[in-house]
PDB file of N, CA and C in Angstrom:
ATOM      1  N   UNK A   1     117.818 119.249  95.848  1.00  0.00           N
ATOM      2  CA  UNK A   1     116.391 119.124  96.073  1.00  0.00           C
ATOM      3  C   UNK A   1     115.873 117.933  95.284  1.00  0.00           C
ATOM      4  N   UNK A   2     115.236 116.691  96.244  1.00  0.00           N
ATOM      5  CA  UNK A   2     114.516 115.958  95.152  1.00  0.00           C
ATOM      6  C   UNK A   2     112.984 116.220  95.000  1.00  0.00           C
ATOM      7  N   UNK A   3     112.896 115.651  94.220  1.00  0.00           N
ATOM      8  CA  UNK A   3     111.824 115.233  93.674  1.00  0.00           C
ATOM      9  C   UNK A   3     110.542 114.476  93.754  1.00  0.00           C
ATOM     10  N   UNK A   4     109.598 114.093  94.509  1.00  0.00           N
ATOM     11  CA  UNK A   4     108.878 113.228  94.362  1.00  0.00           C
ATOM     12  C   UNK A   4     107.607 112.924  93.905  1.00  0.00           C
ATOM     13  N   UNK A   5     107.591 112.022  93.210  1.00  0.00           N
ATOM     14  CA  UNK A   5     106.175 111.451  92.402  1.00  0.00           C
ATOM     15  C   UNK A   5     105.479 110.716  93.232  1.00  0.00           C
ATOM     16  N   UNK A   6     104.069 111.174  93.036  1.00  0.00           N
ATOM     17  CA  UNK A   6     102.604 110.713  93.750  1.00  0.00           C
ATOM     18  C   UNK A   6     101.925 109.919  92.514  1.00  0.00           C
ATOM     19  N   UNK A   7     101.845 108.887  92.881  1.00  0.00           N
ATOM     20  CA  UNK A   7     101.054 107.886  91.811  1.00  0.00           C
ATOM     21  C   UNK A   7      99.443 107.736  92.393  1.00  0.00           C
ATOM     22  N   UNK A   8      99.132 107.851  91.445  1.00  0.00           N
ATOM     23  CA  UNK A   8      97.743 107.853  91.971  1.00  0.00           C
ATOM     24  C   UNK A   8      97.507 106.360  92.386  1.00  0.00           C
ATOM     25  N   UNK A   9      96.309 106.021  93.364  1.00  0.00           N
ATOM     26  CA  UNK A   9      96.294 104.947  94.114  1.00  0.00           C
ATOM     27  C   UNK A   9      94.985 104.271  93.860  1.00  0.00           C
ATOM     28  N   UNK A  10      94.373 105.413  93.411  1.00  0.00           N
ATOM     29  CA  UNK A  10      92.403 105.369  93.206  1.00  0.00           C
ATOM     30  C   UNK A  10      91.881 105.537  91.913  1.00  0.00           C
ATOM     31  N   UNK A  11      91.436 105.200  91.169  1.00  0.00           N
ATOM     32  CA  UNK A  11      90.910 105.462  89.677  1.00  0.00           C
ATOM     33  C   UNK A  11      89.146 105.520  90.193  1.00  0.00           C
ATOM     34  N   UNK A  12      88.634 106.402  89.485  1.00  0.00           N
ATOM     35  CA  UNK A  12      87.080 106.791  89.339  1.00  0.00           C
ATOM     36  C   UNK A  12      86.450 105.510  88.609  1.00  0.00           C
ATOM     37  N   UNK A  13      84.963 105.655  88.906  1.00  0.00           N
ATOM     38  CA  UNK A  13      84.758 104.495  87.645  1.00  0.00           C
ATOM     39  C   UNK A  13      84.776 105.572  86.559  1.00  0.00           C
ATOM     40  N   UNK A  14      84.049 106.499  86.315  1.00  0.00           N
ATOM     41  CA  UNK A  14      84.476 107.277  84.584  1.00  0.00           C
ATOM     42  C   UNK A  14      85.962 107.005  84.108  1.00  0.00           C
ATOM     43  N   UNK A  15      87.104 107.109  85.298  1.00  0.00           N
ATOM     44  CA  UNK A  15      88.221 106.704  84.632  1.00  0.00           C
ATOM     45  C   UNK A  15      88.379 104.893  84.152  1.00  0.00           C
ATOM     46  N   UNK A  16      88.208 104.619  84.847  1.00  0.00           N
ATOM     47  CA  UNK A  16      88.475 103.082  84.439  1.00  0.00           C
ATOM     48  C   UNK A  16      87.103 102.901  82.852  1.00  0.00           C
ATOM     49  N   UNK A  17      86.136 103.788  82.870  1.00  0.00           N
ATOM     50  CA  UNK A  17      84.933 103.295  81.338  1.00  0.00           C
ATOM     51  C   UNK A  17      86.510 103.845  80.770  1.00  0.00           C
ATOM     52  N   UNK A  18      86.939 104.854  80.661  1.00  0.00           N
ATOM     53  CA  UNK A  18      87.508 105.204  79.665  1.00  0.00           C
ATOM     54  C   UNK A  18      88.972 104.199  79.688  1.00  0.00           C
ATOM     55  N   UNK A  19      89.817 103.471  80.292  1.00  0.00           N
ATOM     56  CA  UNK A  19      90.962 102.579  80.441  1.00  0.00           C
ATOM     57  C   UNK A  19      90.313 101.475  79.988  1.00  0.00           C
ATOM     58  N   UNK A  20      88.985 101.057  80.035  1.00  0.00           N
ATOM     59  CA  UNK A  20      88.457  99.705  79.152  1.00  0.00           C
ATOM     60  C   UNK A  20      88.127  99.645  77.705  1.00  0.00           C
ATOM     61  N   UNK A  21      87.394 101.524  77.542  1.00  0.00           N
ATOM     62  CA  UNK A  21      87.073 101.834  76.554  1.00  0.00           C
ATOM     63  C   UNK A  21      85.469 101.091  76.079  1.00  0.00           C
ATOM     64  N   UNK A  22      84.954 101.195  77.727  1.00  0.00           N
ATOM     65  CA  UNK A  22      83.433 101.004  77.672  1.00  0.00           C
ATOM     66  C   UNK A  22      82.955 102.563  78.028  1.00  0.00           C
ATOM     67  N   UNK A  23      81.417 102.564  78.066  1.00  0.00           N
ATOM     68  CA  UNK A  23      80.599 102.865  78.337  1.00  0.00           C
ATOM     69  C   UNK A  23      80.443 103.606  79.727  1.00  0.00           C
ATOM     70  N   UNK A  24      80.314 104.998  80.755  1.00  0.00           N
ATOM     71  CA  UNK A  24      80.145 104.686  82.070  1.00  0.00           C
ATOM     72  C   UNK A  24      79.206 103.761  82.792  1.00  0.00           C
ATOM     73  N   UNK A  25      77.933 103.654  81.854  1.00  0.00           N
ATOM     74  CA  UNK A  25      76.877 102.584  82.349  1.00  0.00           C
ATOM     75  C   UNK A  25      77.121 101.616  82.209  1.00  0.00           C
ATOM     76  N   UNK A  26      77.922 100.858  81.370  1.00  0.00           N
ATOM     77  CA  UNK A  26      78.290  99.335  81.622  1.00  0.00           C
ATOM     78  C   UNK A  26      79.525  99.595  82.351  1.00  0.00           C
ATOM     79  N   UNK A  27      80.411 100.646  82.735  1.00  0.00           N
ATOM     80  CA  UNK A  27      81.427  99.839  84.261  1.00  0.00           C
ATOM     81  C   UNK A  27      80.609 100.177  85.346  1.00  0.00           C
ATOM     82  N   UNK A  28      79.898 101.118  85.650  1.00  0.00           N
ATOM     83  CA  UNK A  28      79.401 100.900  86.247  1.00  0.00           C
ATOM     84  C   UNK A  28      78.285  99.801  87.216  1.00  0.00           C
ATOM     85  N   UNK A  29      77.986  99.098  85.829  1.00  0.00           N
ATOM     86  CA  UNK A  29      76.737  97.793  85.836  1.00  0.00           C
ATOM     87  C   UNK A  29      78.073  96.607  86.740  1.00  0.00           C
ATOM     88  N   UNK A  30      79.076  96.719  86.119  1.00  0.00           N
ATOM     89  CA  UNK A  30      80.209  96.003  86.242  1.00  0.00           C
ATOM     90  C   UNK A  30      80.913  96.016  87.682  1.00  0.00           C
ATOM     91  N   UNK A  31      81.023  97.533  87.982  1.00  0.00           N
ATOM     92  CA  UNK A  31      81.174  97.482  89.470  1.00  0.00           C
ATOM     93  C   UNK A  31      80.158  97.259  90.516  1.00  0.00           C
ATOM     94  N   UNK A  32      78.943  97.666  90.409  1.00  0.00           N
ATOM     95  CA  UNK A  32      77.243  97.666  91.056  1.00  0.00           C
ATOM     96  C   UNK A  32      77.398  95.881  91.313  1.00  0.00           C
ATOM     97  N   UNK A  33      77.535  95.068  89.960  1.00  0.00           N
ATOM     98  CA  UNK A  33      77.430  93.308  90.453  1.00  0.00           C
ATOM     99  C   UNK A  33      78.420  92.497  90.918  1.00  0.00           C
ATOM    100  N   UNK A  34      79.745  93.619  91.250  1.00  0.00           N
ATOM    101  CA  UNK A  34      81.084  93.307  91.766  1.00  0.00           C
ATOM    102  C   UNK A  34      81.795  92.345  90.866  1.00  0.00           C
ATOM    103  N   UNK A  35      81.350  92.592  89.011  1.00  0.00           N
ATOM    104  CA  UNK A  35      82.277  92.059  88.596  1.00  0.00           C
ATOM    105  C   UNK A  35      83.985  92.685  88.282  1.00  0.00           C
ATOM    106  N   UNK A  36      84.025  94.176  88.475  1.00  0.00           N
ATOM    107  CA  UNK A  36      85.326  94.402  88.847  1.00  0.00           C
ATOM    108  C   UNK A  36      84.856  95.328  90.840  1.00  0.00           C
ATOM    109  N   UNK A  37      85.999  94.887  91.138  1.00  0.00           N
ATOM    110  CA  UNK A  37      85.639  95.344  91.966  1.00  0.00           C
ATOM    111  C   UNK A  37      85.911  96.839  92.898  1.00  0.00           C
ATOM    112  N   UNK A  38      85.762  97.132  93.848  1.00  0.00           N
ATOM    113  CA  UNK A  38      85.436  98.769  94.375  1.00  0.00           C
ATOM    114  C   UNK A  38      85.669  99.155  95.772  1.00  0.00           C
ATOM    115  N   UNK A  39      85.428 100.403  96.675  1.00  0.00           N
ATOM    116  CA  UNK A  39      85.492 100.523  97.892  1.00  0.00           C
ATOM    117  C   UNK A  39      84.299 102.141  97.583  1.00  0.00           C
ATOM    118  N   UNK A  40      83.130 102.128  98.213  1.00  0.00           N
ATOM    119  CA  UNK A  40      82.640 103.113  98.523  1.00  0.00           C
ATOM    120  C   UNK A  40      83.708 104.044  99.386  1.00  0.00           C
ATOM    121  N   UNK A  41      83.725 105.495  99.317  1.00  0.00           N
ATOM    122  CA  UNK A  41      84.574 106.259  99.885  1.00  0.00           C
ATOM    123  C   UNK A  41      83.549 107.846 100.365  1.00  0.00           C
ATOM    124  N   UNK A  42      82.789 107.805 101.008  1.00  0.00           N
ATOM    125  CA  UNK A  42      81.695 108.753 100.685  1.00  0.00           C
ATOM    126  C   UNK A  42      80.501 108.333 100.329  1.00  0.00           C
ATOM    127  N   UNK A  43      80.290 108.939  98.897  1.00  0.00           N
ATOM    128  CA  UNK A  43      79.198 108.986  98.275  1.00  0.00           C
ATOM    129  C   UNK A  43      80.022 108.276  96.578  1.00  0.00           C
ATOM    130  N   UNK A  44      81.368 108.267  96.717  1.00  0.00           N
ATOM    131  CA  UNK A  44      82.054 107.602  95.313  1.00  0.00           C
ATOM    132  C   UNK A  44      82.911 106.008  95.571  1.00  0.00           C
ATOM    133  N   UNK A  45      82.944 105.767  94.230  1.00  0.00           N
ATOM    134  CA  UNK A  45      83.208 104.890  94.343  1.00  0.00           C
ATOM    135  C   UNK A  45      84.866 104.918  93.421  1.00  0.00           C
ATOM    136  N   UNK A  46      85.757 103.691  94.442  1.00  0.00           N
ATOM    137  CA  UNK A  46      87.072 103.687  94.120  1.00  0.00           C
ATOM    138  C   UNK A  46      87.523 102.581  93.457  1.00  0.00           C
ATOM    139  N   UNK A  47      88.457 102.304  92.383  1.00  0.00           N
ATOM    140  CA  UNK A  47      89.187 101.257  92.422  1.00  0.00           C
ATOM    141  C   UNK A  47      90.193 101.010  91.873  1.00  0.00           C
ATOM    142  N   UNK A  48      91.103 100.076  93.047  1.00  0.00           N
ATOM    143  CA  UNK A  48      92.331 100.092  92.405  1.00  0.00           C
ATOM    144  C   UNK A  48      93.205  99.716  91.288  1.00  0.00           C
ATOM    145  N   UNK A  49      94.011 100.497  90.878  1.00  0.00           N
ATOM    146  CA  UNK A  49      94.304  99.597  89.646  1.00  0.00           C
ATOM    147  C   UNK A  49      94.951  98.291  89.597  1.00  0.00           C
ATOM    148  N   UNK A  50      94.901  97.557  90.574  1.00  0.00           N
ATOM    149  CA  UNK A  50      94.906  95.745  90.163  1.00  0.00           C
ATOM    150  C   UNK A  50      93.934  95.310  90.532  1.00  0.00           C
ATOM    151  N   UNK A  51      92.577  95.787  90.410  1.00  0.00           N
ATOM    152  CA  UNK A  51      91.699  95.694  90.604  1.00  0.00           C
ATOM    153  C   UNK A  51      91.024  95.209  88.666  1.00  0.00           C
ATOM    154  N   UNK A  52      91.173  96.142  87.980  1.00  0.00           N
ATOM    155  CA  UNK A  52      90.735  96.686  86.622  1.00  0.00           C
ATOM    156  C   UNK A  52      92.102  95.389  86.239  1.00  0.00           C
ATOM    157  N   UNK A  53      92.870  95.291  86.569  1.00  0.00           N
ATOM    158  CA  UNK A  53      94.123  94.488  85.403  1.00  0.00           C
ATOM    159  C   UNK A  53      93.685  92.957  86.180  1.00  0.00           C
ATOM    160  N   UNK A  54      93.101  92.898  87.418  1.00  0.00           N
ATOM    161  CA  UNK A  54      92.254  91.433  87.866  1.00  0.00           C
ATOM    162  C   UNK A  54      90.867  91.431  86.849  1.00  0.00           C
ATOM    163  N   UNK A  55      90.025  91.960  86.449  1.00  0.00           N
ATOM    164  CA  UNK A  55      89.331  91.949  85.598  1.00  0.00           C
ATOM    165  C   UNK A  55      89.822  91.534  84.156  1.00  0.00           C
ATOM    166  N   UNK A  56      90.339  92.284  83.656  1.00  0.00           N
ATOM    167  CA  UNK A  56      90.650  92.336  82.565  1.00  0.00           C
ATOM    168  C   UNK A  56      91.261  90.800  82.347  1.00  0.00           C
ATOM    169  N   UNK A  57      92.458  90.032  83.659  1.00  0.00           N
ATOM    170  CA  UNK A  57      92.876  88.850  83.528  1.00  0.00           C
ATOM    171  C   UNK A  57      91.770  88.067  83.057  1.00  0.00           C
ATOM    172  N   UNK A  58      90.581  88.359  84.010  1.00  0.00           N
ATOM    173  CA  UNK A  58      89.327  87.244  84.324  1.00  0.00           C
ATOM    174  C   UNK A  58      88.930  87.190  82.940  1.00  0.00           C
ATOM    175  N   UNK A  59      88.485  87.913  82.200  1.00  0.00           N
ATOM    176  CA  UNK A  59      88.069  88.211  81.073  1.00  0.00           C
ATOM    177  C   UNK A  59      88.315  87.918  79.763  1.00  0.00           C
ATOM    178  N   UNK A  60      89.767  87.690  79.844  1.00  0.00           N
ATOM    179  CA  UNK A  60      90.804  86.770  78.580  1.00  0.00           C
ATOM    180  C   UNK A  60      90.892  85.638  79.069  1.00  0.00           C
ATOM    181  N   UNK A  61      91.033  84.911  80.828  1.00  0.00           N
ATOM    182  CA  UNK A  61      91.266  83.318  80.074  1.00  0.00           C
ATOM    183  C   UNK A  61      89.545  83.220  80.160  1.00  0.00           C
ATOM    184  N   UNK A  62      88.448  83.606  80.629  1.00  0.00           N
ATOM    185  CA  UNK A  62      87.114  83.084  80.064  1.00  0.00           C
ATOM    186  C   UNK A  62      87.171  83.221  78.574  1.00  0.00           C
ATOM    187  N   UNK A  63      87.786  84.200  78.169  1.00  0.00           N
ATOM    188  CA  UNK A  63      87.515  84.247  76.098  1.00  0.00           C
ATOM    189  C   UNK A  63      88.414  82.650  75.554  1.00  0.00           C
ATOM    190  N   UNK A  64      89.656  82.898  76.714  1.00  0.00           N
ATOM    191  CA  UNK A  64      90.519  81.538  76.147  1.00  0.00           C
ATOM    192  C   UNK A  64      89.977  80.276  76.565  1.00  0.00           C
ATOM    193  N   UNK A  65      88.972  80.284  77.165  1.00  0.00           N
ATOM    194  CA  UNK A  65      88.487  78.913  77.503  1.00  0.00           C
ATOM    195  C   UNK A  65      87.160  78.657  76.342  1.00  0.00           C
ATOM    196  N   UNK A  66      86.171  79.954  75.799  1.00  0.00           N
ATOM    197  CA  UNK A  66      85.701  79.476  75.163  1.00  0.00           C
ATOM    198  C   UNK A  66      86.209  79.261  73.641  1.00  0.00           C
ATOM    199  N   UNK A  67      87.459  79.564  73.464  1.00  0.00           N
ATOM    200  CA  UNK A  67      87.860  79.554  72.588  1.00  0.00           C
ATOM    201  C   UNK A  67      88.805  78.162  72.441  1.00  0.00           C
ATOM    202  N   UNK A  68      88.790  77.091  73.375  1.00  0.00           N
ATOM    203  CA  UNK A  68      89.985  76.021  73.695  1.00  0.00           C
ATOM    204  C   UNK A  68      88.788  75.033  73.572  1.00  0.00           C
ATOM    205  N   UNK A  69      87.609  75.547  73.579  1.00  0.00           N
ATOM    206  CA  UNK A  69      86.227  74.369  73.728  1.00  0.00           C
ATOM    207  C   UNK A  69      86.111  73.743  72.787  1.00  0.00           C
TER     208      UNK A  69
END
C-alpha cells in the first residue's frame, strides 16, 4: 500500500501574515494593491506559494538596490 502526500497548493492570506510575520492588515493592504499577488475563489482570497517567495524576491533586491546607492 502506498502512500500519498497532498501538498497544499493555496495558502490563506492569515497564513501567508503569519509566513512573513506581518500583520493580517498589512498582507492584506499588500494583496488588496496587488503587491503580492492572489486569485479571488468565492468570497476568499488565494495565493500561491511562488507567489509570497516572488514577493519576498521583489523585496530584497529593492533593499539591495537601496543599499548599492
Amino acid at each position: 500500500m502506498s502512500v500519498t502526500v497532498i501538498e497544499r497548493k493555496w495558502h490563506t492570506t492569515a497564513e501567508v501574515a503569519v509566513m512573513l510575520n506581518f500583520g493580517l492588515s498589512k498582507t492584506k493592504m499588500l494583496v488588496l494593491t496587488g503587491k503580492i499577488r492572489s486569485v479571488k475563489v468565492g468570497r476568499d482570497r488565494r495565493i500561491l506559494p511562488v507567489w509570497v517567495d516572488e514577493y519576498v524576491t521583489r523585496c530584497a533586491a529593492e533593499a539591495e538596490q537601496e543599499w548599492c546607492a
